[in-house]
PDB file of N, CA and C in Angstrom:
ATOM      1  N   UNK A   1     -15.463  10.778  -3.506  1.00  0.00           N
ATOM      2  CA  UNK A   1     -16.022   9.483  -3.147  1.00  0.00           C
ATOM      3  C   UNK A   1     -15.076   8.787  -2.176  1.00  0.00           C
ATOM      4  N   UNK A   2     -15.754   8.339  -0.955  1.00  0.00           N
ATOM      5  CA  UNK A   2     -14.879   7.913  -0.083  1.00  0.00           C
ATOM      6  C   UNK A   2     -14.004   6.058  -0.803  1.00  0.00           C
ATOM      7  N   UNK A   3     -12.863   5.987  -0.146  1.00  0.00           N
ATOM      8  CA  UNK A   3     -12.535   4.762  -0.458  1.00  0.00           C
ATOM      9  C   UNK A   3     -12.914   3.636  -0.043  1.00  0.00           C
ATOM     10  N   UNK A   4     -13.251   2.592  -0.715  1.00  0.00           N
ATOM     11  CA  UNK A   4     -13.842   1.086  -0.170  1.00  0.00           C
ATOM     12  C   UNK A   4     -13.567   0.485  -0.564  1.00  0.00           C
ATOM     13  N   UNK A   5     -12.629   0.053  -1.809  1.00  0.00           N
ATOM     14  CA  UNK A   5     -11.416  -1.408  -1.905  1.00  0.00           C
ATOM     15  C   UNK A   5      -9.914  -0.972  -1.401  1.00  0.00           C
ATOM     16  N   UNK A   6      -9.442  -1.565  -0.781  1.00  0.00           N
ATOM     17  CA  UNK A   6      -8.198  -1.163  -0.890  1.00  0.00           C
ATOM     18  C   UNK A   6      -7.116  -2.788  -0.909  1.00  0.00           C
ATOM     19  N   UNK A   7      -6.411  -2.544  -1.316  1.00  0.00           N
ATOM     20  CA  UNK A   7      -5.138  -3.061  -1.555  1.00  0.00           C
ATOM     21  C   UNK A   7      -3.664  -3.515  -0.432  1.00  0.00           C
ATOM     22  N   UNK A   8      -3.304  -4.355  -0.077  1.00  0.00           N
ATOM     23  CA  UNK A   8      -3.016  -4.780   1.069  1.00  0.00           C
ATOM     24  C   UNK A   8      -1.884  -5.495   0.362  1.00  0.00           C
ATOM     25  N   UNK A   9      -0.342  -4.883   0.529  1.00  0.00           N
ATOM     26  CA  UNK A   9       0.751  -5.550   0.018  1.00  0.00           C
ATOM     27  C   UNK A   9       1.701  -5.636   1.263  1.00  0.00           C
ATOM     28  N   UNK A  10       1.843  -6.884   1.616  1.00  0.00           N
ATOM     29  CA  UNK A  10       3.227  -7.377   2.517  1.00  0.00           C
ATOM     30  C   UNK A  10       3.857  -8.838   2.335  1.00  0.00           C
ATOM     31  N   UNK A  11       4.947  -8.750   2.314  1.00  0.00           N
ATOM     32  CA  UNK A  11       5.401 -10.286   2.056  1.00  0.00           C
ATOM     33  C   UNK A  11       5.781 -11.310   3.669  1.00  0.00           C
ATOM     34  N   UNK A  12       5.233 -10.558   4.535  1.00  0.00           N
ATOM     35  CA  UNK A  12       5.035 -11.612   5.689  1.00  0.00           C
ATOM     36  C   UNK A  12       3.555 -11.889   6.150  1.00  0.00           C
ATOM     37  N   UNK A  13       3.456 -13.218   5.917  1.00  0.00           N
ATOM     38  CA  UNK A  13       2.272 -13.191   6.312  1.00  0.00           C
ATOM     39  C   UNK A  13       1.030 -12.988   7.546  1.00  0.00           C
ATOM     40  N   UNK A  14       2.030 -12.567   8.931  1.00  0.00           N
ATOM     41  CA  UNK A  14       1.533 -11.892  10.057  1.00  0.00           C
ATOM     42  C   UNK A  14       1.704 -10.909   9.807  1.00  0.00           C
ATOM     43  N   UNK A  15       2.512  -9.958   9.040  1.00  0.00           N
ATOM     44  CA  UNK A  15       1.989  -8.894   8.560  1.00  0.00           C
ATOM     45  C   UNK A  15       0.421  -8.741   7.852  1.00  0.00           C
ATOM     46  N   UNK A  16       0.591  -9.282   6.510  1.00  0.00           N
ATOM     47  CA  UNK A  16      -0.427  -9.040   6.252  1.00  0.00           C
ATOM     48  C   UNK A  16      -1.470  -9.533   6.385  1.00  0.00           C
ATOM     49  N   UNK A  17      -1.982 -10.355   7.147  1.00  0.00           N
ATOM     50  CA  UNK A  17      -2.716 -10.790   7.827  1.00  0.00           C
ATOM     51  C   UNK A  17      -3.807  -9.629   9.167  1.00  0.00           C
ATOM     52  N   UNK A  18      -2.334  -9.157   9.854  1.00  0.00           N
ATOM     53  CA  UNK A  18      -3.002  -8.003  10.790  1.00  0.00           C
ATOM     54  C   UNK A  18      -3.599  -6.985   9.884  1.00  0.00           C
ATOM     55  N   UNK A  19      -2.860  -6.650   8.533  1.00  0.00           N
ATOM     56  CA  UNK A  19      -3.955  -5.163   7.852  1.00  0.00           C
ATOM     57  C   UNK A  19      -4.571  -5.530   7.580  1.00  0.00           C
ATOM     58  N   UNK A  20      -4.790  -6.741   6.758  1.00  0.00           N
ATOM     59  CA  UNK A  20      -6.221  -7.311   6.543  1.00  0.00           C
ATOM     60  C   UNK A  20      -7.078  -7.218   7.395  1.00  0.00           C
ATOM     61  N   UNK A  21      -7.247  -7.518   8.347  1.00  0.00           N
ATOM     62  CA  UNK A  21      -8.282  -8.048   9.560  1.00  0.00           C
ATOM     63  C   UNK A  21      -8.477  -6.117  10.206  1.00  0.00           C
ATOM     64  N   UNK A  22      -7.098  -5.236  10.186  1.00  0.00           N
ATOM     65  CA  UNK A  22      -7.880  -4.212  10.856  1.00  0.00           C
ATOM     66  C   UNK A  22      -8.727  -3.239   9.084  1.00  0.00           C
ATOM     67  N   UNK A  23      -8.188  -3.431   8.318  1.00  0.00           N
ATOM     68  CA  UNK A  23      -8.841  -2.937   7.333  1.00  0.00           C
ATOM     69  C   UNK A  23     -10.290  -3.397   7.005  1.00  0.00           C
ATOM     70  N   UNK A  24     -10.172  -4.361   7.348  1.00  0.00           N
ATOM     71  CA  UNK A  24     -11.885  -5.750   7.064  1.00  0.00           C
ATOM     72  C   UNK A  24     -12.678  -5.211   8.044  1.00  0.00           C
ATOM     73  N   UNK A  25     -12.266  -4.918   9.117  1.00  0.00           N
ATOM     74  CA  UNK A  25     -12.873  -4.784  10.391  1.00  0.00           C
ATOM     75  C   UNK A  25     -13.830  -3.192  10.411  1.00  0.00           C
ATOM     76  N   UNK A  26     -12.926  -2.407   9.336  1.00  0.00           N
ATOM     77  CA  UNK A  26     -13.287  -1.037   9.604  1.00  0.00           C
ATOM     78  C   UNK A  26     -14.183  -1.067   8.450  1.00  0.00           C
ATOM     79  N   UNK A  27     -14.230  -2.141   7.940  1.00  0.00           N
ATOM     80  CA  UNK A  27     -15.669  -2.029   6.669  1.00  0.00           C
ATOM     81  C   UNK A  27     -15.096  -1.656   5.082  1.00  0.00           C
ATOM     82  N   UNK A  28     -13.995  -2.236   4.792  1.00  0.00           N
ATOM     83  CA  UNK A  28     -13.746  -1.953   3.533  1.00  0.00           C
ATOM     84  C   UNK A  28     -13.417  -3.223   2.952  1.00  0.00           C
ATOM     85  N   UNK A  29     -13.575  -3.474   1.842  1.00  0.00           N
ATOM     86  CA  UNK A  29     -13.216  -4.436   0.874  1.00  0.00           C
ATOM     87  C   UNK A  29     -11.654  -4.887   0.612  1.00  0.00           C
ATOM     88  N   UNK A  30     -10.836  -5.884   0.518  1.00  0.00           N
ATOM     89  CA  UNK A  30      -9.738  -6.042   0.283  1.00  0.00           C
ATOM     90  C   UNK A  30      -9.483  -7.009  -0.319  1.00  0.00           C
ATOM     91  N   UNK A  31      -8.090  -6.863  -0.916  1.00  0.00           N
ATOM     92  CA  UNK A  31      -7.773  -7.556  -1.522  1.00  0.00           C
ATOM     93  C   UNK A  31      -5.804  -7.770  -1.418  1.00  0.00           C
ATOM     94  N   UNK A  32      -5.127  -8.806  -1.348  1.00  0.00           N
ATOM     95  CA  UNK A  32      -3.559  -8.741  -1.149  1.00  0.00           C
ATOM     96  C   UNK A  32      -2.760  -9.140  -1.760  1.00  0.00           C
ATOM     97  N   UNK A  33      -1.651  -8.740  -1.754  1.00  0.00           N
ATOM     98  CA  UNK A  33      -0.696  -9.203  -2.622  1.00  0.00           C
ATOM     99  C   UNK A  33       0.559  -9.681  -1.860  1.00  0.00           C
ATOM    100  N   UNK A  34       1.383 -10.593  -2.076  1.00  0.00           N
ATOM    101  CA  UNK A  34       3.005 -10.863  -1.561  1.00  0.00           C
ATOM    102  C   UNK A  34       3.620 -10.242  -1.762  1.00  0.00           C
ATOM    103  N   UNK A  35       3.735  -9.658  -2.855  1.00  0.00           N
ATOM    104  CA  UNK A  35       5.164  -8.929  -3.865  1.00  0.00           C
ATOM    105  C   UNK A  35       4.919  -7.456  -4.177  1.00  0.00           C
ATOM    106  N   UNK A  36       5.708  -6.644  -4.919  1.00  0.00           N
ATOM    107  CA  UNK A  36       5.532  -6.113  -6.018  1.00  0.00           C
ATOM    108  C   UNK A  36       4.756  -6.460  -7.037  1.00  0.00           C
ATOM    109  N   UNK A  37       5.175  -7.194  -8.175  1.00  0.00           N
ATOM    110  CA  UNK A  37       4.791  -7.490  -9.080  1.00  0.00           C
ATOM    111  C   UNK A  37       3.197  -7.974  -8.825  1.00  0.00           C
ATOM    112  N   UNK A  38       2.981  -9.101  -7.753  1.00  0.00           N
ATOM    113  CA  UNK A  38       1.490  -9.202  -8.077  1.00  0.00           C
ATOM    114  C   UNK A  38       0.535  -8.120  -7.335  1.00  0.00           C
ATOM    115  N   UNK A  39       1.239  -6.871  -6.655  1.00  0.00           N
ATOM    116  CA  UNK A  39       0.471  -5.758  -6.485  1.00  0.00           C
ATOM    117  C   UNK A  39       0.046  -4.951  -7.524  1.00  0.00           C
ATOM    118  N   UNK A  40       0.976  -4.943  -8.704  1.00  0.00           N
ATOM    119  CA  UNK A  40       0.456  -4.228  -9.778  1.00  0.00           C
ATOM    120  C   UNK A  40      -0.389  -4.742 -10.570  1.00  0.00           C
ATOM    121  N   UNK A  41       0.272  -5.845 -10.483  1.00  0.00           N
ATOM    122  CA  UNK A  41      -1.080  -6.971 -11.602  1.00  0.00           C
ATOM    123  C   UNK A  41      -2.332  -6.942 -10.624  1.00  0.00           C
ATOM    124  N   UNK A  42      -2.185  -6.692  -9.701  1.00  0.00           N
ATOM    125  CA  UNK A  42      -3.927  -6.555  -8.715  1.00  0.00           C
ATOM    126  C   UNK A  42      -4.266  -5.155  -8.794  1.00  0.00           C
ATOM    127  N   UNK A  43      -4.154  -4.400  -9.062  1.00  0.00           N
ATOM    128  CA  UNK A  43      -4.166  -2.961  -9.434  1.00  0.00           C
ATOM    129  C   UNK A  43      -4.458  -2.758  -9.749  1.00  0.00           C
ATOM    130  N   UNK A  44      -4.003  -3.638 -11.372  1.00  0.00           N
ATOM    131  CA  UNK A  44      -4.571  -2.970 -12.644  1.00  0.00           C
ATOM    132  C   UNK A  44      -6.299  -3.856 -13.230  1.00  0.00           C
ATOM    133  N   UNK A  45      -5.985  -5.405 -12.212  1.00  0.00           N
ATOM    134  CA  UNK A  45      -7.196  -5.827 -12.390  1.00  0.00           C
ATOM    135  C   UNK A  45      -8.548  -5.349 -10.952  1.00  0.00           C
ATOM    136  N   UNK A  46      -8.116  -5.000 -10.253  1.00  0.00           N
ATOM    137  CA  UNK A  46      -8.814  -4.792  -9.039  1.00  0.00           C
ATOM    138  C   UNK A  46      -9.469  -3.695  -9.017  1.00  0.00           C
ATOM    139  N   UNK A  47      -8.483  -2.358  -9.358  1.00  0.00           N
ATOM    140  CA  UNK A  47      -8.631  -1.199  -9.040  1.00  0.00           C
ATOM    141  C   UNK A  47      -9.173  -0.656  -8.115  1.00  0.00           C
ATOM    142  N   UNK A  48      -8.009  -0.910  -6.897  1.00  0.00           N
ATOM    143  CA  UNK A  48      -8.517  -0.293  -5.513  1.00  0.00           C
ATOM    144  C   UNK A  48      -8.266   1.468  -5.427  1.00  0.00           C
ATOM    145  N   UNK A  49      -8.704   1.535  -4.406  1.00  0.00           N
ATOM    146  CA  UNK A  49      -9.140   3.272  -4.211  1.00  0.00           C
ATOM    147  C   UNK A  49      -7.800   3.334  -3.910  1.00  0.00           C
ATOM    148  N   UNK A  50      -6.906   2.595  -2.912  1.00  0.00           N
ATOM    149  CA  UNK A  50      -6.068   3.112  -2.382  1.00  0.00           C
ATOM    150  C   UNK A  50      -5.153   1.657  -1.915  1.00  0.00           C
ATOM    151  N   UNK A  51      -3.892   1.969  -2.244  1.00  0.00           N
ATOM    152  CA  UNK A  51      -2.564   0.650  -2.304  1.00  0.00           C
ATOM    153  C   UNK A  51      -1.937   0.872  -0.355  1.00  0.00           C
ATOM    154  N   UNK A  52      -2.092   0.179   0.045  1.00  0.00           N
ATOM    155  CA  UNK A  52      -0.554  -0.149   1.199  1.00  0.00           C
ATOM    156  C   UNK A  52       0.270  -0.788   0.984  1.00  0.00           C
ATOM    157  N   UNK A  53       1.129  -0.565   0.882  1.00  0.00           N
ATOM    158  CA  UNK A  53       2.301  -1.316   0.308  1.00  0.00           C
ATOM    159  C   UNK A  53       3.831  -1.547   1.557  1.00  0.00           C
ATOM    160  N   UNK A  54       3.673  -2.762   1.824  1.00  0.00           N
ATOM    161  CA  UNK A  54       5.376  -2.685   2.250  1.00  0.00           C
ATOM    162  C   UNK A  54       6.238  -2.396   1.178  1.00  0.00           C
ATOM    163  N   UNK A  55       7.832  -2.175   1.839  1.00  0.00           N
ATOM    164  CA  UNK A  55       8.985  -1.393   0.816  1.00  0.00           C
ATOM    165  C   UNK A  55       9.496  -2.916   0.763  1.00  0.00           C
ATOM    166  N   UNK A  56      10.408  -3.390   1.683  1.00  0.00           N
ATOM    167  CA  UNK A  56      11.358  -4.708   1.630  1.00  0.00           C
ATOM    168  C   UNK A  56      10.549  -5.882   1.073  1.00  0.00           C
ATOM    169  N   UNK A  57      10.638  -6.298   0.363  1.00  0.00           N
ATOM    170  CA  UNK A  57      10.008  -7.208  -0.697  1.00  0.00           C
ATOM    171  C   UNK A  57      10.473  -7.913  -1.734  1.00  0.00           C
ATOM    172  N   UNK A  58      10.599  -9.200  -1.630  1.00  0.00           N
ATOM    173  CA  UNK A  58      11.024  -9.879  -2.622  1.00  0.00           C
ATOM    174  C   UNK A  58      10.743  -9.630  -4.388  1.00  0.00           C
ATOM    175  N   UNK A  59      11.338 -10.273  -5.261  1.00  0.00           N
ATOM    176  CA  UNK A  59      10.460 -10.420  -6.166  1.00  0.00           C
ATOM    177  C   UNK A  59      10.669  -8.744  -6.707  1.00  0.00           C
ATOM    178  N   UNK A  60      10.156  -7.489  -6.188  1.00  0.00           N
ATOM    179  CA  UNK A  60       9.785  -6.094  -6.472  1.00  0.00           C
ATOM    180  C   UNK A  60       9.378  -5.687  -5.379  1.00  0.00           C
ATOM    181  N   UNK A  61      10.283  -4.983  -5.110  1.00  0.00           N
ATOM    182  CA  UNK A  61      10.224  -4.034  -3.687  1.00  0.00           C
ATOM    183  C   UNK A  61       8.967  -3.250  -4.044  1.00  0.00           C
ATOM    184  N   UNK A  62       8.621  -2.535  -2.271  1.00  0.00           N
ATOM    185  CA  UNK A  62       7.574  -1.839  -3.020  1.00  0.00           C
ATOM    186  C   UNK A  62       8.089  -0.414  -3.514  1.00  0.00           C
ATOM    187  N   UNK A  63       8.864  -0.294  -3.508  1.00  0.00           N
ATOM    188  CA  UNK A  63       9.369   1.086  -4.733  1.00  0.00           C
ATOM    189  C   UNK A  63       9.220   1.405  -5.554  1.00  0.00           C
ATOM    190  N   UNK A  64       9.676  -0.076  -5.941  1.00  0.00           N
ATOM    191  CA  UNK A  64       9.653  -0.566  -8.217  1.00  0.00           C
ATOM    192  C   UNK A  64       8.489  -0.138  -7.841  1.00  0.00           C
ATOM    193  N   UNK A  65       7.527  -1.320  -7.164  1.00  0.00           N
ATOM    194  CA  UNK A  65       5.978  -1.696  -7.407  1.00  0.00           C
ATOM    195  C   UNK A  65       5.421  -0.161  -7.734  1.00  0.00           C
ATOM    196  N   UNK A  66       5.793   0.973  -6.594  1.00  0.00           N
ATOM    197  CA  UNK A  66       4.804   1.995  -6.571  1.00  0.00           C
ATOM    198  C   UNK A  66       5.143   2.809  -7.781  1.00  0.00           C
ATOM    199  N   UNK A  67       6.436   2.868  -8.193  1.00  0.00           N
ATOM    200  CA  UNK A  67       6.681   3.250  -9.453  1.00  0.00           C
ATOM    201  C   UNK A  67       6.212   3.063 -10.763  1.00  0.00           C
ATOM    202  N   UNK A  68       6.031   1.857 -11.038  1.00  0.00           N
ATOM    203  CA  UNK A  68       5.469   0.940 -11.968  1.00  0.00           C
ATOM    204  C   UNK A  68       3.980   1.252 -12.034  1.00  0.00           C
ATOM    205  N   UNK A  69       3.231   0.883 -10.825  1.00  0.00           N
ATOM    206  CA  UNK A  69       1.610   1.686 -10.805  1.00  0.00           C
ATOM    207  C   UNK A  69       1.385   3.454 -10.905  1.00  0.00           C
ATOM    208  N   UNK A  70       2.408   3.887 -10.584  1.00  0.00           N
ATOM    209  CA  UNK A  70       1.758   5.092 -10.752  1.00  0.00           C
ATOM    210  C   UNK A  70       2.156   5.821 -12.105  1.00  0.00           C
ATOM    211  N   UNK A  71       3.203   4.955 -12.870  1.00  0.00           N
ATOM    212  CA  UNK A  71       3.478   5.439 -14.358  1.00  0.00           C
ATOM    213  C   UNK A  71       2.602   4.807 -15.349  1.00  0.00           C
ATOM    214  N   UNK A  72       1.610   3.412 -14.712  1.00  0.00           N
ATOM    215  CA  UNK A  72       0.922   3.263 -15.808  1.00  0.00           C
ATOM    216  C   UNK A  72      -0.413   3.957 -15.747  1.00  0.00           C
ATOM    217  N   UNK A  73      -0.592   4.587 -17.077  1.00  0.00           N
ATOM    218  CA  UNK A  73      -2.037   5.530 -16.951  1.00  0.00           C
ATOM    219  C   UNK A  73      -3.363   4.458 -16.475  1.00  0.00           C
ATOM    220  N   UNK A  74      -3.583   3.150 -16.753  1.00  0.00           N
ATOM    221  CA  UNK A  74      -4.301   2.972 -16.369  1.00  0.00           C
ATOM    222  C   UNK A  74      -4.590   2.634 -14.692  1.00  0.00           C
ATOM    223  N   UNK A  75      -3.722   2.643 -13.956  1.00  0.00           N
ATOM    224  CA  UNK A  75      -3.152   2.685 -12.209  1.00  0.00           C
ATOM    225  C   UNK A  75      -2.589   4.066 -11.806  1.00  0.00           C
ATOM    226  N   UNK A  76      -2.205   4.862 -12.417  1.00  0.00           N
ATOM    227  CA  UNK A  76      -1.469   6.004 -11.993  1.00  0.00           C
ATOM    228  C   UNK A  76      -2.513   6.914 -11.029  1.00  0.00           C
ATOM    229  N   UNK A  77      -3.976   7.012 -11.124  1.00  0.00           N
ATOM    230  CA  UNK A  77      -4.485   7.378  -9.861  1.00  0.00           C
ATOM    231  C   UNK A  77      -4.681   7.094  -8.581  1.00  0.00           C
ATOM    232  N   UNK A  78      -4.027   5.689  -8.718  1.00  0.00           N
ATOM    233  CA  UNK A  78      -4.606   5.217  -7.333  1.00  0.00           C
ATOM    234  C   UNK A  78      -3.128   5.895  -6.403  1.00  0.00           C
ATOM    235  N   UNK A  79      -3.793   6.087  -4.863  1.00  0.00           N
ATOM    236  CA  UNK A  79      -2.628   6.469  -4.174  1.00  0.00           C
ATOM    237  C   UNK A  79      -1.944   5.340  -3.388  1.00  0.00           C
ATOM    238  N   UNK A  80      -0.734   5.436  -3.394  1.00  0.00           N
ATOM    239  CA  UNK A  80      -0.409   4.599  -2.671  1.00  0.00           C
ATOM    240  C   UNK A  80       0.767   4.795  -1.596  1.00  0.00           C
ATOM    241  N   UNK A  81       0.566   4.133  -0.071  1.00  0.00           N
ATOM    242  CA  UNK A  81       0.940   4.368   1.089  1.00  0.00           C
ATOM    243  C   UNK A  81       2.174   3.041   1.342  1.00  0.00           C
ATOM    244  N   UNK A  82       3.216   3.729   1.724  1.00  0.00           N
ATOM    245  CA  UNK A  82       3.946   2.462   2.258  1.00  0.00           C
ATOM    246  C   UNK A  82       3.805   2.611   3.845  1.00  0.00           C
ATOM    247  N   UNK A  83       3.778   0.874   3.984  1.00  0.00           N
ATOM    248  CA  UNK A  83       3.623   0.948   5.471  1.00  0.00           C
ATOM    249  C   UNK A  83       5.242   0.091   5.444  1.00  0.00           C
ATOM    250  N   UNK A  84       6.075   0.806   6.652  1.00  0.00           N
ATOM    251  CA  UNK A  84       7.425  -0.122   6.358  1.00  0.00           C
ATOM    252  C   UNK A  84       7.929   0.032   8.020  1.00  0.00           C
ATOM    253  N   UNK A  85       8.812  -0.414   8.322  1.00  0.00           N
ATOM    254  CA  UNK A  85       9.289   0.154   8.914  1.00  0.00           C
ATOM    255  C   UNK A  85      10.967   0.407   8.399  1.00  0.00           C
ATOM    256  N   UNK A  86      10.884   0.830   7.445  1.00  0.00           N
ATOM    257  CA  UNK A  86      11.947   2.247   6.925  1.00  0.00           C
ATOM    258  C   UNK A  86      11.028   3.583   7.549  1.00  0.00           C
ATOM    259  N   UNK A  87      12.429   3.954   8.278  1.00  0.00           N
ATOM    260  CA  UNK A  87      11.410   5.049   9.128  1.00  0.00           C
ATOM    261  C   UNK A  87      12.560   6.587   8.661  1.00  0.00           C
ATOM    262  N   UNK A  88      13.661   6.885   8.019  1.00  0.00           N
ATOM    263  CA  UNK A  88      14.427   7.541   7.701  1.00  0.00           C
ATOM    264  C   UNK A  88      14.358   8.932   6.702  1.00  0.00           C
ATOM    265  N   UNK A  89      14.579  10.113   7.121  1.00  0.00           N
ATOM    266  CA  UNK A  89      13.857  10.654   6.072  1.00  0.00           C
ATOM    267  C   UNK A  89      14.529  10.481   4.746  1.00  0.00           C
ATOM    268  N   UNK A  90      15.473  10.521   4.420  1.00  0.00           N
ATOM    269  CA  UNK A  90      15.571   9.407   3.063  1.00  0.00           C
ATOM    270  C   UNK A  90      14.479   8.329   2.337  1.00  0.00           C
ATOM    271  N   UNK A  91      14.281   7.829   3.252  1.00  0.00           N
ATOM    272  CA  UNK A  91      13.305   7.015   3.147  1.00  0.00           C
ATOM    273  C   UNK A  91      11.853   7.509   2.470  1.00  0.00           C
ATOM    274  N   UNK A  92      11.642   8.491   3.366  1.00  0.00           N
ATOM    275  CA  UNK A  92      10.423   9.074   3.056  1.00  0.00           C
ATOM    276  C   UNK A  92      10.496  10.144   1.637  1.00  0.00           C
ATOM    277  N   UNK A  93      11.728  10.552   1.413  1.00  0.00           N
ATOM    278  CA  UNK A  93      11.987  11.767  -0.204  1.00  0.00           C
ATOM    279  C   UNK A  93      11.837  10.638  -0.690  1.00  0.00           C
ATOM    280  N   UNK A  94      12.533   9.613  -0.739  1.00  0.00           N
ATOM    281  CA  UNK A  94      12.611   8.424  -1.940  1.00  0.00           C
ATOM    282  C   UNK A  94      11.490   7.839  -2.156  1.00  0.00           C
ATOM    283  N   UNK A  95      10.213   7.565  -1.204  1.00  0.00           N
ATOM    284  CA  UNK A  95       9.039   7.100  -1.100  1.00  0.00           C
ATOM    285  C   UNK A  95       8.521   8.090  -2.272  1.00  0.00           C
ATOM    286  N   UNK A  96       8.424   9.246  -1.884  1.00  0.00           N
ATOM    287  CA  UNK A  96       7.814  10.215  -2.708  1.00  0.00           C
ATOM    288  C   UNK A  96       7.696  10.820  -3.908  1.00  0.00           C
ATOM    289  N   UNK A  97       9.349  10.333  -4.407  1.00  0.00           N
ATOM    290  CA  UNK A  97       9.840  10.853  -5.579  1.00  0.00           C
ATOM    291  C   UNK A  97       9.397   9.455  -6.424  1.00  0.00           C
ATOM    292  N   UNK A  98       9.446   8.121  -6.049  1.00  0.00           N
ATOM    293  CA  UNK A  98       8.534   7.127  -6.664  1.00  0.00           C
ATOM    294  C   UNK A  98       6.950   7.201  -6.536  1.00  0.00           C
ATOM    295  N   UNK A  99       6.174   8.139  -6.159  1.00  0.00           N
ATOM    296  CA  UNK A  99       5.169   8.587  -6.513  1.00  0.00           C
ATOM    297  C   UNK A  99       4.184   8.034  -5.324  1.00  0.00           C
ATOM    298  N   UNK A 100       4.974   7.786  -3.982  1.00  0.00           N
ATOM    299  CA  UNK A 100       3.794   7.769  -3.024  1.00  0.00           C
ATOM    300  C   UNK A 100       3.543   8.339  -2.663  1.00  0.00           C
ATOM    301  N   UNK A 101       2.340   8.651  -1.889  1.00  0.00           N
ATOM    302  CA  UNK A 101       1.632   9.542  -1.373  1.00  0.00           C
ATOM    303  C   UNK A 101       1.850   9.576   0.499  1.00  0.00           C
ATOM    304  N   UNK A 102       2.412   8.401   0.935  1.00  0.00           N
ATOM    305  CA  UNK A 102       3.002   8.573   2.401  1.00  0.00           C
ATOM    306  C   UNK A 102       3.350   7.484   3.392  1.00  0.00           C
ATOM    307  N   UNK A 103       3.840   7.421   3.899  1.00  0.00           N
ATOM    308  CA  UNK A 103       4.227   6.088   4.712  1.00  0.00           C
ATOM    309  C   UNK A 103       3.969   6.259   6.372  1.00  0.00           C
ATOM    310  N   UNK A 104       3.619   5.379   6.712  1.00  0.00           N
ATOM    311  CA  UNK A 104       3.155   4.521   8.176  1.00  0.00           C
ATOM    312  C   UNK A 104       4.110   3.831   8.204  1.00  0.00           C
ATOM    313  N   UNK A 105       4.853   4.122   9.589  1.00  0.00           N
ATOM    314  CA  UNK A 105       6.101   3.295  10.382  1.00  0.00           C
ATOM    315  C   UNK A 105       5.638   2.030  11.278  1.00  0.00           C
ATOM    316  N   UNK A 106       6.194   1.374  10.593  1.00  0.00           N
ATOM    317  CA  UNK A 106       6.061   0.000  11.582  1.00  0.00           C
ATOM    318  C   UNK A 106       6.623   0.129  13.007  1.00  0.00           C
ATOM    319  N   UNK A 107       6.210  -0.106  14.022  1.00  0.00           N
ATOM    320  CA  UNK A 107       4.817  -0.698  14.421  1.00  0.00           C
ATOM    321  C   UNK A 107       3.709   0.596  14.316  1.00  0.00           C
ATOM    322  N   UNK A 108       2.507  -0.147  13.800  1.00  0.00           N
ATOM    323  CA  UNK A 108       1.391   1.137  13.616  1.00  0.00           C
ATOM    324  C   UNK A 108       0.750   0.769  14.212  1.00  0.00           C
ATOM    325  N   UNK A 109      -0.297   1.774  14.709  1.00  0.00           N
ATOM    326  CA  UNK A 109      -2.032   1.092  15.103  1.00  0.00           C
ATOM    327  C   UNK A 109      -2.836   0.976  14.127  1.00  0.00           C
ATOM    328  N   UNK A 110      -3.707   0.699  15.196  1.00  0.00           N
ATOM    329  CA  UNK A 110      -4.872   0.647  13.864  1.00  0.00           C
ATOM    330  C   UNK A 110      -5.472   1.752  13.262  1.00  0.00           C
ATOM    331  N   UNK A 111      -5.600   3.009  14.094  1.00  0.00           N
ATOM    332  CA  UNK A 111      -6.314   4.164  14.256  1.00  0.00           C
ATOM    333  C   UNK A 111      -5.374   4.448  12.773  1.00  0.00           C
ATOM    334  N   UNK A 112      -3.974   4.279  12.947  1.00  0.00           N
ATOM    335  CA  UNK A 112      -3.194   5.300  11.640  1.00  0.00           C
ATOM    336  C   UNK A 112      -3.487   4.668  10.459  1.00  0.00           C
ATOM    337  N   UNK A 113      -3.801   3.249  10.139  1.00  0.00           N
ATOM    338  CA  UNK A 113      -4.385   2.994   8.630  1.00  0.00           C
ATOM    339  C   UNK A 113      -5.514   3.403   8.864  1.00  0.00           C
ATOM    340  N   UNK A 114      -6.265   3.436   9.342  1.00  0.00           N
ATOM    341  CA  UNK A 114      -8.087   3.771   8.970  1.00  0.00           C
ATOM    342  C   UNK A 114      -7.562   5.149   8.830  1.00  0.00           C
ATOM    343  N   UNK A 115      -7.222   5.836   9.423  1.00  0.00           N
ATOM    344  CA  UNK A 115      -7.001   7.527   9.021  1.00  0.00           C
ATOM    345  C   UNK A 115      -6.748   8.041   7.992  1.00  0.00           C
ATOM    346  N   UNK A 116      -5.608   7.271   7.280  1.00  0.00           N
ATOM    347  CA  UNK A 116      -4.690   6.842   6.045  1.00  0.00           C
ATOM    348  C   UNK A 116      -5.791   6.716   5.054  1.00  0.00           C
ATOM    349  N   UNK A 117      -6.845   5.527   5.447  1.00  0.00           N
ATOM    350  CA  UNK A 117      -7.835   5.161   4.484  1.00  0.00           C
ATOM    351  C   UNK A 117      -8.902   6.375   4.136  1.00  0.00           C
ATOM    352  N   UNK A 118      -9.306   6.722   5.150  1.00  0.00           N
ATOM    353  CA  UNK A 118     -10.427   7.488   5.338  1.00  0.00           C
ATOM    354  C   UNK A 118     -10.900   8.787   5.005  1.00  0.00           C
ATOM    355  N   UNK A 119      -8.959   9.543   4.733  1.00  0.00           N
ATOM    356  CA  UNK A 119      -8.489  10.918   4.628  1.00  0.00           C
ATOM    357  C   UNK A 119      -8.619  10.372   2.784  1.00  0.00           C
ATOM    358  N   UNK A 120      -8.593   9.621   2.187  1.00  0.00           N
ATOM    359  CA  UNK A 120      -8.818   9.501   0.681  1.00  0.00           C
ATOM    360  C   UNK A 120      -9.778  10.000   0.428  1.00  0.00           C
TER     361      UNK A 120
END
């Protein structure tokens, strides 16, 4: 089943503002968070197909965050993508070994989240 809520975590708000609008644009449902913490609590009440998550984040990086959702059974399916610009491959084992599924380097287009989205 293709994905159609997704989940939109950044703690700047011209950040998240731009995924919103190119995610909205491409016809999917959304919903956002500032933090960590209220990404999981939207998670677990939302249950989107699929999380973007920035890493640098107040409050709960998105590390904890992706950690935290993908150990609880009731969130642990959803996948989730950091968009950061941590671009290091460090970056990317450590992304992974907290249970994401892949990261988009800041600056992105638009083409690479809809792809991101779409490949779910």
């Amino acid at each position: 089943m293709p994905a159609s809520k997704v989940l939109v975590v950044d703690d700047s708000p011209v950040d998240l503002a731009n995924l919103r609008t190119i995610v909205e644009e491409a016809g999917y449902q959304v919903v956002t968070a500032s933090n960590g913490r209220e990404a999981y609590e939207k998670a677990r009440s939302f249950r989107p197909d699929v999380i973007l998550m920035d890493v640098v984040m107040d409050d709960m990086d998105g590390f904890e965050a992706c950690r935290t959702i993908t150990s609880d059974n009731t969130t642990n399916n959803i996948p989730v993508y950091f968009v950061t610009s941590k671009n290091q491959k460090a970056d990317r084992v450590w992304g992974e070994l907290q249970g994401g599924k892949g990261m988009i380097t800041k600056p992105y287009t638009p083409d690479q989240i809809i792809q991101t989205i779409s490949a779910i």
